[in-house]
C-alpha atoms as a PDB file:
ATOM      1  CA  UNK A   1     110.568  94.603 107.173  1.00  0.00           C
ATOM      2  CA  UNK A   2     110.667  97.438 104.797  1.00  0.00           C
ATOM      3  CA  UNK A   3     113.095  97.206 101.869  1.00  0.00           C
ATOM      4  CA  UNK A   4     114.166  99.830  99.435  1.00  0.00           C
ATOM      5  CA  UNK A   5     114.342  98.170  96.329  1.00  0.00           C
ATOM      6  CA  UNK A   6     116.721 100.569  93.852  1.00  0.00           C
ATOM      7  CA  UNK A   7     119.203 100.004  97.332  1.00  0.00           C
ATOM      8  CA  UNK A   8     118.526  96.894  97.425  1.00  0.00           C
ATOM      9  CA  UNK A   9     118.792  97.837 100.843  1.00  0.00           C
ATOM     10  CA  UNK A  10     116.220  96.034 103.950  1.00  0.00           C
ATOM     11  CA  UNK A  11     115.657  97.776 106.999  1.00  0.00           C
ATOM     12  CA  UNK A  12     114.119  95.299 109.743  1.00  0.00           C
ATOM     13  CA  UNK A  13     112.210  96.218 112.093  1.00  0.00           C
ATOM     14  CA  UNK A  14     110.724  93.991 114.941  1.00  0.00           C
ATOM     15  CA  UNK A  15     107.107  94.299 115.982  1.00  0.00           C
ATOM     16  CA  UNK A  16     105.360  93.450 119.475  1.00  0.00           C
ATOM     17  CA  UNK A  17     102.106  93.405 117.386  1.00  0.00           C
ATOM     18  CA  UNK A  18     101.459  93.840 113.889  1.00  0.00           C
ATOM     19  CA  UNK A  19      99.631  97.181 115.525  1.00  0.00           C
ATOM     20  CA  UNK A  20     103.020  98.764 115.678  1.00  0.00           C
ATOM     21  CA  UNK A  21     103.816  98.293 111.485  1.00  0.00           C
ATOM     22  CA  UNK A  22     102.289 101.722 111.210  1.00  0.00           C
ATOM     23  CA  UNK A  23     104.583 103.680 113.369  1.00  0.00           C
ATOM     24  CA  UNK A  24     107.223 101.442 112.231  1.00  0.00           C
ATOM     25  CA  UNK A  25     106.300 102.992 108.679  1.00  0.00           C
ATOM     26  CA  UNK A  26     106.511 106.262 109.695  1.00  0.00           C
ATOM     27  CA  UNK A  27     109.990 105.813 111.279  1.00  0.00           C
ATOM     28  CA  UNK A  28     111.643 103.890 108.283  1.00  0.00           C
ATOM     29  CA  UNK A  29     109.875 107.209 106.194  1.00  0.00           C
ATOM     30  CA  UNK A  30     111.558 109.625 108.272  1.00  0.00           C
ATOM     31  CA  UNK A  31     115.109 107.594 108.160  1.00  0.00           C
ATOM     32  CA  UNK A  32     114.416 107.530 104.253  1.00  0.00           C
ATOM     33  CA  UNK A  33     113.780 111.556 104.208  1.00  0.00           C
ATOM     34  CA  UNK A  34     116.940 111.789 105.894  1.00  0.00           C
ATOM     35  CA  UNK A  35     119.612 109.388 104.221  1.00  0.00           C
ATOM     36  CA  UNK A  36     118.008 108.853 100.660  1.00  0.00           C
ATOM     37  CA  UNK A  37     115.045 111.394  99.531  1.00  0.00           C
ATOM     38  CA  UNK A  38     113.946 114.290 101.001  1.00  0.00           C
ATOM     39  CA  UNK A  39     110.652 114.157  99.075  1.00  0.00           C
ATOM     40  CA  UNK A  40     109.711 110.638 101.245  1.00  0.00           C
ATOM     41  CA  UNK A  41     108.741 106.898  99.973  1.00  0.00           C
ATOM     42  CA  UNK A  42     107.008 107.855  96.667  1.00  0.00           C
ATOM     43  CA  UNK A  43     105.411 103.880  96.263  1.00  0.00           C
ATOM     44  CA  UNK A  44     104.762 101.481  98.901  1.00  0.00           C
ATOM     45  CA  UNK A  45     104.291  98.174  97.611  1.00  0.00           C
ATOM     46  CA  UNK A  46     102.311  95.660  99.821  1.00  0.00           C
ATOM     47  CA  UNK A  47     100.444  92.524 100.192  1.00  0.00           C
ATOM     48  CA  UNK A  48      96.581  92.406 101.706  1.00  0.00           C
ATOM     49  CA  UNK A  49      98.006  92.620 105.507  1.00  0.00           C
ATOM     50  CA  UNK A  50      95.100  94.738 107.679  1.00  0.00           C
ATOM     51  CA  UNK A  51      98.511  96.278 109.405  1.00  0.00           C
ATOM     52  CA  UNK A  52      98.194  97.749 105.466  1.00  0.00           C
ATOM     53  CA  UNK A  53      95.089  98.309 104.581  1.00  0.00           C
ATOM     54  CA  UNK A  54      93.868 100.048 108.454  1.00  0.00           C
ATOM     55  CA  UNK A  55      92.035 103.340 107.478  1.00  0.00           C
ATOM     56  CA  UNK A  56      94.885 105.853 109.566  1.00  0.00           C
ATOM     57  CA  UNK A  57      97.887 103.946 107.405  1.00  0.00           C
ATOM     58  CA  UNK A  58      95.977 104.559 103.997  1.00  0.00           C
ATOM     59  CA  UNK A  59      94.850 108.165 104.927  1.00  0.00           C
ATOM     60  CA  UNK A  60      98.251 108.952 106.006  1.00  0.00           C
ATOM     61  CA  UNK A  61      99.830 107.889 102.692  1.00  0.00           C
ATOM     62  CA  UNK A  62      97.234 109.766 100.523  1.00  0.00           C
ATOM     63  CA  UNK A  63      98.325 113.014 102.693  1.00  0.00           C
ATOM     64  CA  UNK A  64     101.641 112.565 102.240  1.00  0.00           C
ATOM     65  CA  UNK A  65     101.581 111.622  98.621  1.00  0.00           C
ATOM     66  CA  UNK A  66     102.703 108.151  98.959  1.00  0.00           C
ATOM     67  CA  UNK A  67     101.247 105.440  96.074  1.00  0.00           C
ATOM     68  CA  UNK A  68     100.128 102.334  97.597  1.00  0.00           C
ATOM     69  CA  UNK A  69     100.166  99.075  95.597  1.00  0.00           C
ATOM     70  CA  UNK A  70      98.891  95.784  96.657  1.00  0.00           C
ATOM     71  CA  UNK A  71     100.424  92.645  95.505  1.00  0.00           C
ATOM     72  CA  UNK A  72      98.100  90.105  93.963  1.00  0.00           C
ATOM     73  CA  UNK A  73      96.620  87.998  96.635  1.00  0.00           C
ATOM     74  CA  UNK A  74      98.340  84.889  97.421  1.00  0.00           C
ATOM     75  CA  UNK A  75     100.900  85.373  95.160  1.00  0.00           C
ATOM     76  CA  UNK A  76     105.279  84.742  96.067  1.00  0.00           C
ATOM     77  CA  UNK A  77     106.163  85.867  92.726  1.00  0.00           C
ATOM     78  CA  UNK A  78     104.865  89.472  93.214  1.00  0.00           C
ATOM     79  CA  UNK A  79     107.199  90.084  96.209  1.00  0.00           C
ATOM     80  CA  UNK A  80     109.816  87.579  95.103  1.00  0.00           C
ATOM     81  CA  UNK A  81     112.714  89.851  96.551  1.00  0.00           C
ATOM     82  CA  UNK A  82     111.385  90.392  99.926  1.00  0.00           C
ATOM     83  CA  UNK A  83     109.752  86.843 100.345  1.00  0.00           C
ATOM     84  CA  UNK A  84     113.533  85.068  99.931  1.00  0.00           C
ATOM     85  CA  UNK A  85     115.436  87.944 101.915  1.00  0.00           C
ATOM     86  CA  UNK A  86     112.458  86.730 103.935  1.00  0.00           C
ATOM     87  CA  UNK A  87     113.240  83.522 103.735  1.00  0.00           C
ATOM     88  CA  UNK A  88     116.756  83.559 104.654  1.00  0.00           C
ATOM     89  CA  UNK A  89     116.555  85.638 107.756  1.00  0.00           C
ATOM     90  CA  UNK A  90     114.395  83.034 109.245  1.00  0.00           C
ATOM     91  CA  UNK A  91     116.941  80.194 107.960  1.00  0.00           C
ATOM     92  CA  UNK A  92     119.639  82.568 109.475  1.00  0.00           C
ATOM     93  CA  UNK A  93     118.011  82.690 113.007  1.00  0.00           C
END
């Protein structure tokens, strides 16, 4: 799940394998170039998943310009917005 957080606006995405997050990055990047800012994602904020940290996902941000921010480890409060939205799509299902 990738959420834009000025929008306020998630965009879910469901993965066979956390292998996939990667081109599932690339398409919410393309849908935000298109509907929101042609200049791309300018910050991706993140917690310590490998789907995050795998060498082709951090290379491809540094080409494209993208700052990438890691949450503190083990922390809820960091990602508080996306950990209930989170929260309440699993209560939901």
């Amino acid at each position: 799940m990738f959420e834009d957080l000025y929008f306020r606006e998630p965009h879910i995405a469901f993965l066979k394998a956390k292998s996939d997050a990667f081109e599932s990055y690339k398409n919410y990047e393309a849908w935000v170039k298109v509907h929101r800012n042609p200049s791309g994602i300018a910050c991706l904020d993140s917690d310590y998943g490998g789907e995050f940290l795998d060498s082709e996902f951090m290379t491809y941000l540094q080409n494209v310009g993208t700052i990438h921010h890691l949450n503190v480890y083990d922390s809820l409060q960091s990602k508080g917005i996306v950990e209930r939205l989170n929260q309440t799509l699993v209560e939901s299902a």
